[in-house]
N, C-alpha and C. Protein backbone atom coordinates (compact mmCIF):
# COMPACT_ATOMS: atom_id res chain seq x y z
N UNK A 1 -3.22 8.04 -1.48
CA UNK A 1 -1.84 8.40 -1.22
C UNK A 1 -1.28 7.54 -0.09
N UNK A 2 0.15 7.97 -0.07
CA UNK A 2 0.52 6.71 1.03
C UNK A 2 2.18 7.27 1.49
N UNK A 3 2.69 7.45 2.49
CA UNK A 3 3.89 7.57 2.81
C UNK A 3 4.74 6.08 3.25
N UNK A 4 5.80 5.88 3.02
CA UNK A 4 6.65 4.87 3.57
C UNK A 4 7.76 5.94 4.11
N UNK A 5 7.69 5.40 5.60
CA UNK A 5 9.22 5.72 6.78
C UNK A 5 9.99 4.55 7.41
N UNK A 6 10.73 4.61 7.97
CA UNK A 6 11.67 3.26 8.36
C UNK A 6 13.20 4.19 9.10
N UNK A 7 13.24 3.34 9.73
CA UNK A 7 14.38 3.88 10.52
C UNK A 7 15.50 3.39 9.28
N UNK A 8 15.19 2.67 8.41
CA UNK A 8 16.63 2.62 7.45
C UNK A 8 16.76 3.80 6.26
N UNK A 9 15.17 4.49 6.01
CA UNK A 9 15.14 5.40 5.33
C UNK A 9 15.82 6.64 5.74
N UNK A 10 16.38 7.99 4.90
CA UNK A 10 16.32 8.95 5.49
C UNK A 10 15.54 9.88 5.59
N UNK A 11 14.87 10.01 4.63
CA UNK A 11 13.48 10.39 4.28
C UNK A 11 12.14 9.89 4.05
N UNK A 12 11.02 10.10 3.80
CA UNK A 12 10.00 9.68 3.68
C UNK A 12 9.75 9.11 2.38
N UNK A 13 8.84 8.17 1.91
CA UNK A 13 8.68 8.59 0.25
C UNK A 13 7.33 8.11 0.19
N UNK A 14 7.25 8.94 -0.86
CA UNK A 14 5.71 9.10 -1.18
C UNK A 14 5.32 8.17 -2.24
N UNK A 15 3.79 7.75 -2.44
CA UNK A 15 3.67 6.72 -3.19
C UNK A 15 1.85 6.83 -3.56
N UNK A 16 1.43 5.55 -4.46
CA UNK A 16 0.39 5.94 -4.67
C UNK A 16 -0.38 4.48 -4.59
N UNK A 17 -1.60 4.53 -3.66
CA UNK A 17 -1.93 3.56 -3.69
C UNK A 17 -2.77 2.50 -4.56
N UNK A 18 -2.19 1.48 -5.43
CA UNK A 18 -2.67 0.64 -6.69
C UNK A 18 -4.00 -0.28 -5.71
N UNK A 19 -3.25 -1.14 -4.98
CA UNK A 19 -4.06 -2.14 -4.55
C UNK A 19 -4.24 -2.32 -3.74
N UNK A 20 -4.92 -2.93 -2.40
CA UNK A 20 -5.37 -3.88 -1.39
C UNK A 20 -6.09 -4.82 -0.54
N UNK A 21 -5.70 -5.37 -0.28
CA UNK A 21 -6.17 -6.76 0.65
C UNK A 21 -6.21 -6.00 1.97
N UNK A 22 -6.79 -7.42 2.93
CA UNK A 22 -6.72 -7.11 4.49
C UNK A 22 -5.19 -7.86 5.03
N UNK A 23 -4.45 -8.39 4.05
CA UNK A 23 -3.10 -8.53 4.21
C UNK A 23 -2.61 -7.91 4.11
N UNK A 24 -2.50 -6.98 2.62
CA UNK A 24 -1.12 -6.29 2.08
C UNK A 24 -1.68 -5.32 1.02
N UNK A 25 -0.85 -4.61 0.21
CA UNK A 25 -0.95 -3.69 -0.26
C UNK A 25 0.02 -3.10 -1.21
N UNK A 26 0.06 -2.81 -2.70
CA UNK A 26 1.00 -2.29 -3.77
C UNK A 26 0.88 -1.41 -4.21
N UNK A 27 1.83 -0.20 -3.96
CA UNK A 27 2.13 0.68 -3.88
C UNK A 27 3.17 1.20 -5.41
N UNK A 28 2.68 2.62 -5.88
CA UNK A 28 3.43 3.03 -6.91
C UNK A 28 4.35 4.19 -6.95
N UNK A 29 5.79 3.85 -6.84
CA UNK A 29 6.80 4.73 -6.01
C UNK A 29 7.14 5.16 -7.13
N UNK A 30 6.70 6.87 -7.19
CA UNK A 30 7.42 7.70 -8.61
C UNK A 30 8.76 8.60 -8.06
N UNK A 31 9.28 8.41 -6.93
CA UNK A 31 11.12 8.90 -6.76
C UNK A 31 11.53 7.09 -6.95
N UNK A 32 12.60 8.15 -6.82
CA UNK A 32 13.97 6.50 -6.91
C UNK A 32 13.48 5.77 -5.43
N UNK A 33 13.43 4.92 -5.62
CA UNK A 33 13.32 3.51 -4.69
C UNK A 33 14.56 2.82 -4.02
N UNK A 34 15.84 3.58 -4.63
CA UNK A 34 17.17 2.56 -4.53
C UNK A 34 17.13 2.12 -2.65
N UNK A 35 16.54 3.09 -1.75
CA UNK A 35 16.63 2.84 -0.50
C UNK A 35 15.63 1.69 -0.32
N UNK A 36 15.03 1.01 -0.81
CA UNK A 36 14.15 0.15 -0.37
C UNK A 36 14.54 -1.40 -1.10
N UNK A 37 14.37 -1.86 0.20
CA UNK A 37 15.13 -3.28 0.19
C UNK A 37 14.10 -4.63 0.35
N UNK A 38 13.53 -5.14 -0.53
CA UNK A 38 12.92 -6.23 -0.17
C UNK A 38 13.28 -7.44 1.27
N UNK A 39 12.11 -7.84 1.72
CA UNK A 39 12.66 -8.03 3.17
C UNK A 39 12.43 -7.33 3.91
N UNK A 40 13.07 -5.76 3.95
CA UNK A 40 12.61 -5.17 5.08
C UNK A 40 11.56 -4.43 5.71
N UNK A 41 11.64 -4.28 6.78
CA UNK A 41 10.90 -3.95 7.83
C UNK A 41 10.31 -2.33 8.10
N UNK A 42 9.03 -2.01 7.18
CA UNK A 42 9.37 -0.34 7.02
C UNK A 42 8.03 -0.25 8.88
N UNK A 43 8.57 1.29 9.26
CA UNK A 43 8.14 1.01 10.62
C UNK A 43 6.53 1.75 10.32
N UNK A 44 6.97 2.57 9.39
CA UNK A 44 5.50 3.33 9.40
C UNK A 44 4.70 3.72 7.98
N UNK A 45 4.10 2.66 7.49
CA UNK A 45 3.36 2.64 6.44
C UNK A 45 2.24 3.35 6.56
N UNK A 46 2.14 4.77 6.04
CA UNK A 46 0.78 5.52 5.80
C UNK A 46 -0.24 5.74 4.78
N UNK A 47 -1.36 5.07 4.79
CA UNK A 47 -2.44 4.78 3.53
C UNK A 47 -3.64 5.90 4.07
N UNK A 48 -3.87 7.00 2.96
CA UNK A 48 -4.77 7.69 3.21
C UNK A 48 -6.00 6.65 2.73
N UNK A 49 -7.07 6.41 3.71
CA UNK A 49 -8.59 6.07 2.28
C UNK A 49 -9.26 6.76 2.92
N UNK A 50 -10.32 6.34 2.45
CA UNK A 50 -11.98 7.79 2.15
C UNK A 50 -12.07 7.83 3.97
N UNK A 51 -11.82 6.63 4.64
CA UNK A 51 -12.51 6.83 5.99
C UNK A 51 -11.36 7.50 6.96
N UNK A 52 -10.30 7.72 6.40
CA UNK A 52 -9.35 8.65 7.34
C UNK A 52 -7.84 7.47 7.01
N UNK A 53 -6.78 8.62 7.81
CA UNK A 53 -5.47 7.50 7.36
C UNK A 53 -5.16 6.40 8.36
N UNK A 54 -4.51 5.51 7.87
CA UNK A 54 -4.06 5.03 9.17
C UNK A 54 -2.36 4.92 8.76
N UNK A 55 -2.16 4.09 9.88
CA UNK A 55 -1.12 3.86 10.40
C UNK A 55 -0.24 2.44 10.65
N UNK A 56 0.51 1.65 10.02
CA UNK A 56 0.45 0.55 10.32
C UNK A 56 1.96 0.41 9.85
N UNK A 57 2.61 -1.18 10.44
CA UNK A 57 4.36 -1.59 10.23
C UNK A 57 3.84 -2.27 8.87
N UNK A 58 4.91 -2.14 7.64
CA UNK A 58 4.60 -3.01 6.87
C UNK A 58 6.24 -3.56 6.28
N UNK A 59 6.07 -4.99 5.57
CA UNK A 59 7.17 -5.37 5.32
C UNK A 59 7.02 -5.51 3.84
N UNK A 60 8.55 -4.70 3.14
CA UNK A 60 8.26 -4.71 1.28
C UNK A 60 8.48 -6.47 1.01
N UNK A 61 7.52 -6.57 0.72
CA UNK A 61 7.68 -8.29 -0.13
C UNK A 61 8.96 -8.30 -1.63
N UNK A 62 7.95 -7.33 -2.14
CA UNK A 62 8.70 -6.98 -3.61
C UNK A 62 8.44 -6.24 -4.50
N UNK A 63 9.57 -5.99 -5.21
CA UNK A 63 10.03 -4.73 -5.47
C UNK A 63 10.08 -4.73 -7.43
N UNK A 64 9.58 -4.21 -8.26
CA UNK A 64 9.32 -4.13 -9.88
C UNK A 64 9.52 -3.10 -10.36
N UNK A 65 10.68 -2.17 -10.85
CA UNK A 65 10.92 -1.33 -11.67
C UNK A 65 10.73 -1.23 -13.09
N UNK A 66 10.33 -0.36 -13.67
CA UNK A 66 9.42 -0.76 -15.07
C UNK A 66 10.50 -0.25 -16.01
N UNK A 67 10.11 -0.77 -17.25
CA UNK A 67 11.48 -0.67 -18.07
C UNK A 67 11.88 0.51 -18.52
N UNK A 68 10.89 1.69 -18.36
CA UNK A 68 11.09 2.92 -18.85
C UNK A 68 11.74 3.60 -17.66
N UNK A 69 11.83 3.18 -16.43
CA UNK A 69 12.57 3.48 -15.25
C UNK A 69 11.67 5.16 -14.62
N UNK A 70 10.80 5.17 -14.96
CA UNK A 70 9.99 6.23 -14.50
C UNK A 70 9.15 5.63 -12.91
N UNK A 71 8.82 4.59 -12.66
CA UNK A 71 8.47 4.54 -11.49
C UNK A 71 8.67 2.88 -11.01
N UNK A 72 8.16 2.52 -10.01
CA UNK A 72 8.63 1.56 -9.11
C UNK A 72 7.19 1.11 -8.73
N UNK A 73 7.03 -0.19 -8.81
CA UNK A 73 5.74 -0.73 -7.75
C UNK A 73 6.44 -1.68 -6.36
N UNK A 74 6.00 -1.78 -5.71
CA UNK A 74 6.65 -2.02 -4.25
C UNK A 74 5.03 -3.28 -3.87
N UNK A 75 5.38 -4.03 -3.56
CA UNK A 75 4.10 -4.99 -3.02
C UNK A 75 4.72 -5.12 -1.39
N UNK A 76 3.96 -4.89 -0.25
CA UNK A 76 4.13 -4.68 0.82
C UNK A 76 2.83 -5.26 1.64
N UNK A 77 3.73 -6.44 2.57
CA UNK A 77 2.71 -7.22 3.35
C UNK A 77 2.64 -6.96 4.88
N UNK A 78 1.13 -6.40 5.47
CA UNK A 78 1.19 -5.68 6.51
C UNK A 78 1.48 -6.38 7.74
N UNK A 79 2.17 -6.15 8.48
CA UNK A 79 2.47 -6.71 9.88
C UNK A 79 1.94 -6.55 11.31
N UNK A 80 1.97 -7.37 12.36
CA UNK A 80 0.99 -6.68 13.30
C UNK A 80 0.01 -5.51 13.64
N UNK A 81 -0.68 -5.87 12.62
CA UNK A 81 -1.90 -4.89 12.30
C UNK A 81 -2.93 -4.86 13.69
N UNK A 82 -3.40 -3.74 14.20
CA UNK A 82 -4.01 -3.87 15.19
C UNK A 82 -5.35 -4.45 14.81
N UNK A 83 -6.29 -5.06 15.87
CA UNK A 83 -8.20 -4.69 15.00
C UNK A 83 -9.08 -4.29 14.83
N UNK A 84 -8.79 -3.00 15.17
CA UNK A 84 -9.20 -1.36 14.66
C UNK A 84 -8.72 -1.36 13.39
N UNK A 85 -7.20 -1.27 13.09
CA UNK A 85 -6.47 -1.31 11.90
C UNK A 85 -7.11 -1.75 10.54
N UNK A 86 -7.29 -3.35 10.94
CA UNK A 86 -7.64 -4.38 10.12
C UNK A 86 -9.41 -4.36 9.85
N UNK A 87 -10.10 -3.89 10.80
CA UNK A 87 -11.69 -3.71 10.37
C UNK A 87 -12.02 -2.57 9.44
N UNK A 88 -11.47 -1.54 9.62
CA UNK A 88 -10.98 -0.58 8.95
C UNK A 88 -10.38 -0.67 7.10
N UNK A 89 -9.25 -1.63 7.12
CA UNK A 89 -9.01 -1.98 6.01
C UNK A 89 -9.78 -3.00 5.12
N UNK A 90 -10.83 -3.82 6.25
CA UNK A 90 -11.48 -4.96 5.22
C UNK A 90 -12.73 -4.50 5.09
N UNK A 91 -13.23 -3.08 5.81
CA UNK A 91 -14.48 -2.45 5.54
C UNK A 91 -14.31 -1.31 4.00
N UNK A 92 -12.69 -1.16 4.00
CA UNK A 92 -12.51 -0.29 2.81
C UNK A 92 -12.37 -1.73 1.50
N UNK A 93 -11.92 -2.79 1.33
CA UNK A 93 -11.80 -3.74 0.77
C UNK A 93 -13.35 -4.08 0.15
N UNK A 94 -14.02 -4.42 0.97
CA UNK A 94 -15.52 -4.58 0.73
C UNK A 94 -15.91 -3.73 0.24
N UNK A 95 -16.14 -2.50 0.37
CA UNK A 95 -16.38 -1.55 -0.02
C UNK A 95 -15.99 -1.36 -1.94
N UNK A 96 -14.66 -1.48 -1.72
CA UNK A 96 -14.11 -1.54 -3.38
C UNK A 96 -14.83 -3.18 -3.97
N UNK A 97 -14.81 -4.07 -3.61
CA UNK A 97 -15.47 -5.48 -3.84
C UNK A 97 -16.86 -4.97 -4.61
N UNK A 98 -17.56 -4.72 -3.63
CA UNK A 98 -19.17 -4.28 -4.26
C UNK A 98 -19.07 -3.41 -5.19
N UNK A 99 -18.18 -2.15 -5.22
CA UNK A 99 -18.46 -1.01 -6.28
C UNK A 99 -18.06 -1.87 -7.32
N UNK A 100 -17.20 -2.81 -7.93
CA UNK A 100 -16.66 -3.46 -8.43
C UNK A 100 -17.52 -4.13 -9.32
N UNK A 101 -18.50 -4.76 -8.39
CA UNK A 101 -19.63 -6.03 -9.05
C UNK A 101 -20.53 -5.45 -9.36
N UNK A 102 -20.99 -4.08 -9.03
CA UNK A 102 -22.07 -2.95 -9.30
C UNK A 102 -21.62 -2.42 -10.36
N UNK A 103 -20.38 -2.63 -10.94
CA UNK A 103 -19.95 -1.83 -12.01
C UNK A 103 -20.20 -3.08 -13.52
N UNK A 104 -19.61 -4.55 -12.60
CA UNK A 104 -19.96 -5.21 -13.91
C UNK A 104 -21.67 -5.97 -13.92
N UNK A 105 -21.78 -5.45 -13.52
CA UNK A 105 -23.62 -5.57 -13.60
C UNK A 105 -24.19 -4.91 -14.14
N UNK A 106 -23.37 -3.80 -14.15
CA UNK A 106 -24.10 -2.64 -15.58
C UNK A 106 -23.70 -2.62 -17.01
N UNK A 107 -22.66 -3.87 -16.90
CA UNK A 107 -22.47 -3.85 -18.42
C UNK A 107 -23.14 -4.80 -18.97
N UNK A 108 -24.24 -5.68 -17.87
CA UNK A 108 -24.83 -6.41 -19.26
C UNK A 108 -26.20 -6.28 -18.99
């Protein structure tokens, strides 16, 4: 799970987390999105993973509404990430990496 806040938002919105790097991260926004503006500057990007949430500024790169108009993917590149932050995110990265190659190792 994942919250996006921003002082341009008025509310919070909730989202679901697809992907990530120790850069960035794409996100699947099932309310309307119309408040979110590629470019900007959201102040408080919240990503729950297995080792607890954090906390970090992220900026929406870009923005893909799907043709059935039921949800929104948002690609969002993280910004002055602390390195607590960032060991944190590339220990959860690795983590998905290996389960990954452990998975296609069992198919042959």
């Amino acid at each position: 799970m994942a919250q996006i806040n921003g002082k341009t938002l008025q509310t919070g919105i909730s989202a679901r987390l697809i992907d990530i790097s120790a850069t960035g991260c794409k996100l699947e926004i099932n309310s309307p999105a119309a408040n979110l503006q590629p470019g900007q500057l959201y102040d408080t990007l919240e990503l729950a993973l297995p080792s607890g949430r954090i906390t970090l500024n992220a900026e929406l790169r870009h923005l893909y509404k799907d043709e059935n108009g039921n949800s929104t993917q948002g690609g969002f590149m993280f910004h002055q990430t602390s390195g607590a932050t960032l060991r944190i995110i590339e220990r959860f990265v690795y983590q998905l990496q290996r389960e990954a190659r452990r998975n296609d190792a069992d198919l042959f």
